[in-house]
N, C-alpha and C. Protein backbone atom coordinates (compact mmCIF):
# COMPACT_ATOMS: atom_id res chain seq x y z
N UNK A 1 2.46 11.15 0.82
CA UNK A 1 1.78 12.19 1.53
C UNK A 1 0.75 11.55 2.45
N UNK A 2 0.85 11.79 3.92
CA UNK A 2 -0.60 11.63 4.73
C UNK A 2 -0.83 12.80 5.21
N UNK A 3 -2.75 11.92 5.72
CA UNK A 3 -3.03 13.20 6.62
C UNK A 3 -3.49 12.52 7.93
N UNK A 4 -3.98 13.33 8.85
CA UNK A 4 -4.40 13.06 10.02
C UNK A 4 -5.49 13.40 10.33
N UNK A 5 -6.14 13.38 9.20
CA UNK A 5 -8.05 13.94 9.10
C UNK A 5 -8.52 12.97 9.84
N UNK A 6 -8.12 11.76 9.79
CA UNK A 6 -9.14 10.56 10.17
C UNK A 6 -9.02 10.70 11.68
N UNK A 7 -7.57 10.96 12.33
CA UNK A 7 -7.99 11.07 13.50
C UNK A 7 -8.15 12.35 14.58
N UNK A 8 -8.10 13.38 13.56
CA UNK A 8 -8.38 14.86 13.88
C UNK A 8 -9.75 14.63 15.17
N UNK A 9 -10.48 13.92 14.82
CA UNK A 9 -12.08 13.76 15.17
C UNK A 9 -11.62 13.57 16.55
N UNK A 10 -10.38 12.38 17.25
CA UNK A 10 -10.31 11.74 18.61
C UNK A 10 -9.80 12.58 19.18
N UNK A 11 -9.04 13.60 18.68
CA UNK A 11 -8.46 14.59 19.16
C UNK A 11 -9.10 15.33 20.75
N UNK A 12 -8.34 15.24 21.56
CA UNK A 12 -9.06 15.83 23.31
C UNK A 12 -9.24 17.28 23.03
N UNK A 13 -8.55 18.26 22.38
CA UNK A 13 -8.05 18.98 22.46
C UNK A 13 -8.79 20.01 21.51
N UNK A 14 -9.41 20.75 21.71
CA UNK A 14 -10.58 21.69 20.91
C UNK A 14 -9.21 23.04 20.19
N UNK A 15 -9.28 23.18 18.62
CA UNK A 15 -7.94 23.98 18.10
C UNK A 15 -9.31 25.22 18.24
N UNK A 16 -8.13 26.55 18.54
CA UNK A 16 -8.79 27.60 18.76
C UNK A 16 -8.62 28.79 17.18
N UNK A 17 -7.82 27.99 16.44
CA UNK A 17 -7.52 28.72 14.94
C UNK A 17 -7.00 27.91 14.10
N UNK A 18 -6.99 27.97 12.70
CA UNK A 18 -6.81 27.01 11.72
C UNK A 18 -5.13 26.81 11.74
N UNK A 19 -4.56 27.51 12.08
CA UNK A 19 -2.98 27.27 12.28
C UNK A 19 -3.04 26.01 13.62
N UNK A 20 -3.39 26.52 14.71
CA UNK A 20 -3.44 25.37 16.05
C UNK A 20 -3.61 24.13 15.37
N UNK A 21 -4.63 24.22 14.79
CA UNK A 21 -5.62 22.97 13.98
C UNK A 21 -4.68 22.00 13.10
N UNK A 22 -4.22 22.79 12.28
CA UNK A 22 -2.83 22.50 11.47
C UNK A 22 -1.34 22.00 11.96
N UNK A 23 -1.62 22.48 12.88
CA UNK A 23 -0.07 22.18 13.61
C UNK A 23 -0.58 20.81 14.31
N UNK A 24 -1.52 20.81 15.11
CA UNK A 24 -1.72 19.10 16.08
C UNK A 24 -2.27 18.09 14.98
N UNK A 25 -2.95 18.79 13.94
CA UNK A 25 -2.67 17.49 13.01
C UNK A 25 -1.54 17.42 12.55
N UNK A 26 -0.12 18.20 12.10
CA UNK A 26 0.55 17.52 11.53
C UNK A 26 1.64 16.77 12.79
N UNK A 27 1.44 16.84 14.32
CA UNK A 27 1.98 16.31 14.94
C UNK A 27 1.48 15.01 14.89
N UNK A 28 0.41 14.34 15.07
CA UNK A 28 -0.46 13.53 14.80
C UNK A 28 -0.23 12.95 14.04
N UNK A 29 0.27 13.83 12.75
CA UNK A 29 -0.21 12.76 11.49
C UNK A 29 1.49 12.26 11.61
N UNK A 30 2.71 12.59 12.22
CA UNK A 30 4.14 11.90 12.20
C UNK A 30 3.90 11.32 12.55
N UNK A 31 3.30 10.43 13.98
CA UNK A 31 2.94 9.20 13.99
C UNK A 31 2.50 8.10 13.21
N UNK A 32 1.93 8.26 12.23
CA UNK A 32 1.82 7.61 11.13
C UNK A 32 2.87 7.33 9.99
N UNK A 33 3.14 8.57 9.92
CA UNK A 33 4.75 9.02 8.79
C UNK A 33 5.47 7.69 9.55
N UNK A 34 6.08 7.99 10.81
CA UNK A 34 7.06 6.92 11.42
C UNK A 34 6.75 5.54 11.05
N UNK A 35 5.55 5.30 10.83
CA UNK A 35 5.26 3.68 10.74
C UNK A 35 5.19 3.40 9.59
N UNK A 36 5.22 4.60 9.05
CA UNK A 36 4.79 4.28 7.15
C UNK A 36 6.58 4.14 6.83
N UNK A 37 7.15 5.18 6.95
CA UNK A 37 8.48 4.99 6.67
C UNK A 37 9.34 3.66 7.15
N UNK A 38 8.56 3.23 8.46
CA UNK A 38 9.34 1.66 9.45
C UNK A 38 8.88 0.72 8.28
N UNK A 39 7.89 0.73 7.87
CA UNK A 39 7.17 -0.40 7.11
C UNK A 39 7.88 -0.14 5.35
N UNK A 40 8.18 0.84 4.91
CA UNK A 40 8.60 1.07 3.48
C UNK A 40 10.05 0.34 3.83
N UNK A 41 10.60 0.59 4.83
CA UNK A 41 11.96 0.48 4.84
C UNK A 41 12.54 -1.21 5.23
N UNK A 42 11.69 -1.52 5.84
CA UNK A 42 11.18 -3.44 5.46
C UNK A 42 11.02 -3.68 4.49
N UNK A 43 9.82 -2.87 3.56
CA UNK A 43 9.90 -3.69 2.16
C UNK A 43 10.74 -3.88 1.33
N UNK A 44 11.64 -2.21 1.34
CA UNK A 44 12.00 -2.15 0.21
C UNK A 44 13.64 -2.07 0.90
N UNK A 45 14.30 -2.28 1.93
CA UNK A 45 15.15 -2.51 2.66
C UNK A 45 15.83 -0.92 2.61
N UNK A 46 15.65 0.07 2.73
CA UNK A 46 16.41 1.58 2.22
C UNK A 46 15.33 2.20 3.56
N UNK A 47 16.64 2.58 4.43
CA UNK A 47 16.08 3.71 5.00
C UNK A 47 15.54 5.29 4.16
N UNK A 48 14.51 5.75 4.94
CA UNK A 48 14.59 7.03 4.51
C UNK A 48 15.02 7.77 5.40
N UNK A 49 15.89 8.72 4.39
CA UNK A 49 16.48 10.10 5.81
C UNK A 49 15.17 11.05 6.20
N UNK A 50 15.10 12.19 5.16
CA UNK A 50 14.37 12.67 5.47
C UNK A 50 13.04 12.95 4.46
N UNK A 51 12.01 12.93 5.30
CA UNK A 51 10.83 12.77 4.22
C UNK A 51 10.30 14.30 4.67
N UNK A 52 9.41 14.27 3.34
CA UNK A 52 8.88 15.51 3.35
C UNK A 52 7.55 14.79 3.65
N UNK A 53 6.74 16.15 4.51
CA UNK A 53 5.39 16.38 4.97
C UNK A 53 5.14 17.77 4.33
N UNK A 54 3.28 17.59 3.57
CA UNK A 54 3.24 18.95 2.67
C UNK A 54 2.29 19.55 3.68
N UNK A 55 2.10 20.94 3.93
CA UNK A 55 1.33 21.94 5.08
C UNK A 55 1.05 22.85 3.83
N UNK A 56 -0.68 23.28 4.13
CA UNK A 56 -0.96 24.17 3.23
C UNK A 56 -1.26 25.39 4.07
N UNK A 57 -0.40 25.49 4.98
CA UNK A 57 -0.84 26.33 6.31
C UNK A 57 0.36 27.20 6.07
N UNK A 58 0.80 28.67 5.86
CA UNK A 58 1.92 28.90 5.91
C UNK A 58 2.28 29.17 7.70
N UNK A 59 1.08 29.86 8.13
CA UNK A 59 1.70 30.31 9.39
C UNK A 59 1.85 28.96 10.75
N UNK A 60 1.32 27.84 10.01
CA UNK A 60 1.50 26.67 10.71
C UNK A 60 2.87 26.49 10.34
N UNK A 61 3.81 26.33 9.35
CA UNK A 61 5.14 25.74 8.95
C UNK A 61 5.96 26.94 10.05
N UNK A 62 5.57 28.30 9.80
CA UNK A 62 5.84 28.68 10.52
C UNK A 62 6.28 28.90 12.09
N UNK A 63 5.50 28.35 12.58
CA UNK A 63 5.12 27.78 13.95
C UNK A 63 5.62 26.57 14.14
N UNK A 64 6.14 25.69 13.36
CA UNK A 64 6.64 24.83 13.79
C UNK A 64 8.14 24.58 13.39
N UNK A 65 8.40 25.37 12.58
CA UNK A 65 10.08 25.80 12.15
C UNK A 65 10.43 27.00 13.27
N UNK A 66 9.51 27.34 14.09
CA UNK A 66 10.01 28.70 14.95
C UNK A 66 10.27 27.81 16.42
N UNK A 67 12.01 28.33 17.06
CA UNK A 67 11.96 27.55 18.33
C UNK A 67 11.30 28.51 19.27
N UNK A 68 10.86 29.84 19.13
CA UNK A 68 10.23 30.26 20.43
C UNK A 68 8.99 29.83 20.05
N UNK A 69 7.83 30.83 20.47
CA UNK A 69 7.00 30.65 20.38
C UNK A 69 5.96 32.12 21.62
N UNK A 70 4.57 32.35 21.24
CA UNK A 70 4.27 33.05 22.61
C UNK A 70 3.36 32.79 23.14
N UNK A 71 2.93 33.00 23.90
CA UNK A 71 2.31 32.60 25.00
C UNK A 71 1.13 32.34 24.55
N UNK A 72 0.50 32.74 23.77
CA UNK A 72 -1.27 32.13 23.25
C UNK A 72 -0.40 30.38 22.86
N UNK A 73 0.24 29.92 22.04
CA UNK A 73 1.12 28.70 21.86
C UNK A 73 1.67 27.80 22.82
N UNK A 74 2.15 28.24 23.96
CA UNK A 74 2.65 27.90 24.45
C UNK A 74 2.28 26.11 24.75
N UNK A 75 0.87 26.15 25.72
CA UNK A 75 0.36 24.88 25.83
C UNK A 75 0.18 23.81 24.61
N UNK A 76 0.05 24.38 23.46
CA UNK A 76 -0.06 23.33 22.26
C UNK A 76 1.27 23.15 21.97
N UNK A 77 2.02 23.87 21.84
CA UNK A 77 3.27 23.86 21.79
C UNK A 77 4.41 22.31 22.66
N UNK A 78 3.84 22.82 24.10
CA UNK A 78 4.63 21.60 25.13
C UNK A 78 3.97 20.30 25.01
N UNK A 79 2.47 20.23 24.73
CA UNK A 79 1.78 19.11 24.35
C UNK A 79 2.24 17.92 22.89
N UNK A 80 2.28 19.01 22.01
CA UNK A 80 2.48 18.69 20.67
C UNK A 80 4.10 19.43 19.79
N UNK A 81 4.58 18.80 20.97
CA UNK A 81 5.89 18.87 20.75
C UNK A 81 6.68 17.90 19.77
N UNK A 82 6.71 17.00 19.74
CA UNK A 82 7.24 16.21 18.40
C UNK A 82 7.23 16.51 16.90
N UNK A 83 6.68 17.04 16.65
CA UNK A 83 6.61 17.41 15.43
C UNK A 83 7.98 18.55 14.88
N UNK A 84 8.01 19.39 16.06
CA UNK A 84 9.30 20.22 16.31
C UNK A 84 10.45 19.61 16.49
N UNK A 85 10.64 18.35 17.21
CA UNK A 85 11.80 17.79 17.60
C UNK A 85 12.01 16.63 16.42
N UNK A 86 11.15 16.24 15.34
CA UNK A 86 11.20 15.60 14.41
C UNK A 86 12.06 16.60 13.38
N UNK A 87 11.21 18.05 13.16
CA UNK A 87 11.77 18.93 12.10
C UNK A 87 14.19 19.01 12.76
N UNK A 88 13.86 18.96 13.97
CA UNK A 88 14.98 19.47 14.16
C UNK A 88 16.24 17.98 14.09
N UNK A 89 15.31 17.21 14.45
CA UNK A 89 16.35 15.98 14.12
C UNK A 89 16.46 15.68 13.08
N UNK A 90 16.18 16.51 11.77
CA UNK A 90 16.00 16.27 10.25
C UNK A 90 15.78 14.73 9.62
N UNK A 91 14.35 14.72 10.59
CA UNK A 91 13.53 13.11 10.23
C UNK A 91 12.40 14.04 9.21
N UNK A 92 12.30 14.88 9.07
CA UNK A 92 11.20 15.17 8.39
C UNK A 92 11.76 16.73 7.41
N UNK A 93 11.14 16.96 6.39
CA UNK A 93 11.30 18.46 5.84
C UNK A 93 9.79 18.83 5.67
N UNK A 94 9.48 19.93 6.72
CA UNK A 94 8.12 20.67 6.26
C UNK A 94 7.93 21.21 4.92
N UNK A 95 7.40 21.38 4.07
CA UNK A 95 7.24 21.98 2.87
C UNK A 95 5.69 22.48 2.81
N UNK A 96 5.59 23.56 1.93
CA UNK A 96 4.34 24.57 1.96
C UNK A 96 3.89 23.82 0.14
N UNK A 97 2.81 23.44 0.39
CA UNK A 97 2.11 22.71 -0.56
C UNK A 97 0.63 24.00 -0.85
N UNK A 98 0.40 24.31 -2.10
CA UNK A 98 -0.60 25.44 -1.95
C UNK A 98 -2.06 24.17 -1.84
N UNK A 99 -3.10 24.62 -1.73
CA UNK A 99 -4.14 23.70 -1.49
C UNK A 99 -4.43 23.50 -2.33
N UNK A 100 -4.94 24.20 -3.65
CA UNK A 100 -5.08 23.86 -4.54
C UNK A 100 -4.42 22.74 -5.45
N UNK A 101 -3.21 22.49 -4.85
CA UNK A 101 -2.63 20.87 -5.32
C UNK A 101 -2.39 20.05 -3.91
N UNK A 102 -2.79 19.98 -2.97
CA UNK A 102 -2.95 19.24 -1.59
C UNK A 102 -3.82 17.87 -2.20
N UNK A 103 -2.71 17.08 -1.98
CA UNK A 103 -3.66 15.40 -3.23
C UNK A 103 -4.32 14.56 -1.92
N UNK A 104 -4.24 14.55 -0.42
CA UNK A 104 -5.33 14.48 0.52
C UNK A 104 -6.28 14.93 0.35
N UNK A 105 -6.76 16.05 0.02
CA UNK A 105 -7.90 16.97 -0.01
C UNK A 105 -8.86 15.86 -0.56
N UNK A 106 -9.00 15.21 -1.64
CA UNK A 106 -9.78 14.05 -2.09
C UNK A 106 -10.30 13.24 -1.15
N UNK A 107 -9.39 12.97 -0.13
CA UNK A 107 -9.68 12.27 0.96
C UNK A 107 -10.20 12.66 2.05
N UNK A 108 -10.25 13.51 2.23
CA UNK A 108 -10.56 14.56 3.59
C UNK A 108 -11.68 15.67 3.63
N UNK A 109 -11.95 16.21 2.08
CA UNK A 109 -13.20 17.07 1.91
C UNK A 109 -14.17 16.97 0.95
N UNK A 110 -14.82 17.62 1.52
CA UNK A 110 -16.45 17.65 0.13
C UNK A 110 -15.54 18.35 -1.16
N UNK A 111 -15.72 17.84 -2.01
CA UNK A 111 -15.43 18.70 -3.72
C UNK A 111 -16.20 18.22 -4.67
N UNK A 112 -16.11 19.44 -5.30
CA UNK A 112 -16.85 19.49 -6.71
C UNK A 112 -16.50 17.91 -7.26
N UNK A 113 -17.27 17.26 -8.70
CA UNK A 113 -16.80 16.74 -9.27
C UNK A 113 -15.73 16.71 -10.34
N UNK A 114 -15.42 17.69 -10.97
CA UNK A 114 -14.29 18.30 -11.10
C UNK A 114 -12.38 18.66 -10.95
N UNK A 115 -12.82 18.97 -9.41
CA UNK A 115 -11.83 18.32 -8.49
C UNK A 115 -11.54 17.48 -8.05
N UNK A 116 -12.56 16.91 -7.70
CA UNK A 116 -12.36 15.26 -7.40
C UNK A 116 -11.53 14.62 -8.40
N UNK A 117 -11.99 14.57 -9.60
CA UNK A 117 -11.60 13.88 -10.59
C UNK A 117 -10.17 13.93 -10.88
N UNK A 118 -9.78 15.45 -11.11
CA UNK A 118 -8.66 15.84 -11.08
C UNK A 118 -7.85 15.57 -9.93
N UNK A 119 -8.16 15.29 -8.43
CA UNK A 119 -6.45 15.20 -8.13
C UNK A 119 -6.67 13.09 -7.93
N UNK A 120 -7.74 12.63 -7.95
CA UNK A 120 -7.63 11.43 -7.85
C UNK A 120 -6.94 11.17 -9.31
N UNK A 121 -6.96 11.77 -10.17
CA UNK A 121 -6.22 10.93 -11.61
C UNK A 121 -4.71 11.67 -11.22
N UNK A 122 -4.45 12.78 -10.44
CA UNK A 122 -2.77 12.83 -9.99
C UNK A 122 -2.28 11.75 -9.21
N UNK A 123 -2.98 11.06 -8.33
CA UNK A 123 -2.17 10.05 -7.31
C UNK A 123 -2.34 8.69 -8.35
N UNK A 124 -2.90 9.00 -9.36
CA UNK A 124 -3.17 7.25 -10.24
C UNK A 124 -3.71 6.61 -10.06
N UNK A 125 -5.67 7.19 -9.44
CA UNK A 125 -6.52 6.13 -9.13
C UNK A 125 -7.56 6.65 -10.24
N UNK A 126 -8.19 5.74 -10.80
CA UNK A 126 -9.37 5.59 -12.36
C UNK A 126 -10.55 5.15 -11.73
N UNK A 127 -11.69 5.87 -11.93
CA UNK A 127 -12.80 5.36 -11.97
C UNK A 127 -13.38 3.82 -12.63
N UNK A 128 -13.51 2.90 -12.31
CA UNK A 128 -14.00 1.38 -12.97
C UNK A 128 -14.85 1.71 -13.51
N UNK A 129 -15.09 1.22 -14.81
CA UNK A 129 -15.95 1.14 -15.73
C UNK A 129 -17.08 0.33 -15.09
N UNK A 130 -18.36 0.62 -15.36
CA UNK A 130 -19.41 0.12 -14.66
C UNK A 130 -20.10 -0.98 -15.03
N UNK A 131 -19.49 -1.17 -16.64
CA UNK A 131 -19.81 -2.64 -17.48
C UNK A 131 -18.83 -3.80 -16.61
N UNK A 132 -17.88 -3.05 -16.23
CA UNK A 132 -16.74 -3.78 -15.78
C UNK A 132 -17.28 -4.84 -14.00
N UNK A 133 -17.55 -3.61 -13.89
CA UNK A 133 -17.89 -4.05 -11.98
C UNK A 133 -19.14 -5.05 -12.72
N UNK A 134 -19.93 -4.65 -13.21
CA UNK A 134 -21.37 -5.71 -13.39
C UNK A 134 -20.66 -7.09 -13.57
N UNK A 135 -19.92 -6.90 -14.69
CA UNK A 135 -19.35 -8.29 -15.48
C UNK A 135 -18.62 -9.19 -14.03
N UNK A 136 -18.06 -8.47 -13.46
CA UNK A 136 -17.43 -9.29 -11.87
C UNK A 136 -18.26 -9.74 -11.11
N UNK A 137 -19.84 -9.01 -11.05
CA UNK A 137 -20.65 -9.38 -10.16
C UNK A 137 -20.82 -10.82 -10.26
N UNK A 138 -20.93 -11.76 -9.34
CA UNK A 138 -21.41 -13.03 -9.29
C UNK A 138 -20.35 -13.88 -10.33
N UNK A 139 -19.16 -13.54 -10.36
CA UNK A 139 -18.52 -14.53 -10.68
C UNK A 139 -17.51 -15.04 -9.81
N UNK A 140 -17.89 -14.49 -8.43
CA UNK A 140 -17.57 -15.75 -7.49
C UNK A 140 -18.84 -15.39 -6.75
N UNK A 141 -19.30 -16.65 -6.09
CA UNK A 141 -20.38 -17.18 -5.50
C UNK A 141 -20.09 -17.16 -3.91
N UNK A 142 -20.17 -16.17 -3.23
CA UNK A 142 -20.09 -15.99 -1.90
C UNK A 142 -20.68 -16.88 -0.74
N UNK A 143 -21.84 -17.28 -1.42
CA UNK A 143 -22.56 -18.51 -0.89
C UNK A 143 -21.98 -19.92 -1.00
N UNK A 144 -21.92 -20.18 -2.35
CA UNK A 144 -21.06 -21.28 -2.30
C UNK A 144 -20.22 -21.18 -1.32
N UNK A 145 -19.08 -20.28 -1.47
CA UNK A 145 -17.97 -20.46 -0.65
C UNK A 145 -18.25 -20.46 1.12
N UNK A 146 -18.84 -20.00 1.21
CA UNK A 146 -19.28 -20.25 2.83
C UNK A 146 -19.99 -21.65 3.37
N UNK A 147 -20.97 -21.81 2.53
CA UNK A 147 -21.43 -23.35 2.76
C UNK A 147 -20.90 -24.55 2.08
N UNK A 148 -19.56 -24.47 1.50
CA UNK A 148 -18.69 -25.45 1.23
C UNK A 148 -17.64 -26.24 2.63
């Protein structure tokens, strides 16, 4: 799963509703998908056909599984067109992910501690024990190693 939070920010393009918003990030964020999938498929030598991207947007999946479109759309639409021509070359499967299990969200928003906790222990990342990090401190010598 990615997102395109990080570069939502460079974005030229001011979204006028949380669907717009939704849709040019997930055009955005295939650019990444493509390089993540070029690079998996080096490692592990297996193309992927089609990958899924999760949208917690319904009327965004919408909008981008729809070939018309109307005229408030239109311009985001011809701009941020790939994402459409990805769904249709079946390089990608949109899927409706509810937010409440969206495992970016950790990455991308303020949350409770709670939540936090919970979807970072779904993707399989653990908090370090803090005896742990101390015990590492200074057992390599950063200094040494520079003025060696």
């Amino acid at each position: 799963m990615l997102t395109a939070a990080g570069r939502i920010g460079n974005a030229s393009r001011t979204a006028t509703s949380p669907t717009t918003a939704e849709y040019i990030a997930a055009d955005m964020c295939l650019e990444d998908l493509r390089w993540t999938v070029l690079c998996l498929s080096e490692l592990i030598g297996v193309k992927l056909k089609k990958v899924p991207m999760m949208i917690d947007n319904k009327s965004t999946i919408a909008r981008i599984n729809n070939e018309k479109g109307s005229n408030a759309q239109k311009t985001g639409d011809v701009i941020y067109q790939s994402i459409k021509d990805a769904v249709r070359d079946n390089e990608v499967d949109i899927m409706y992910c509810p937010t409440t299990k969206m495992l970016a969200d950790g990455f991308t928003k303020a949350l409770g501690p709670t939540r936090f906790e919970n979807l970072f222990s779904e993707i399989g990342l653990v908090q370090l024990d803090v005896t742990s990090s101390q015990e590492l401190r200074g057992s390599v010598s950063v200094k040494d190693e520079l003025t060696s």
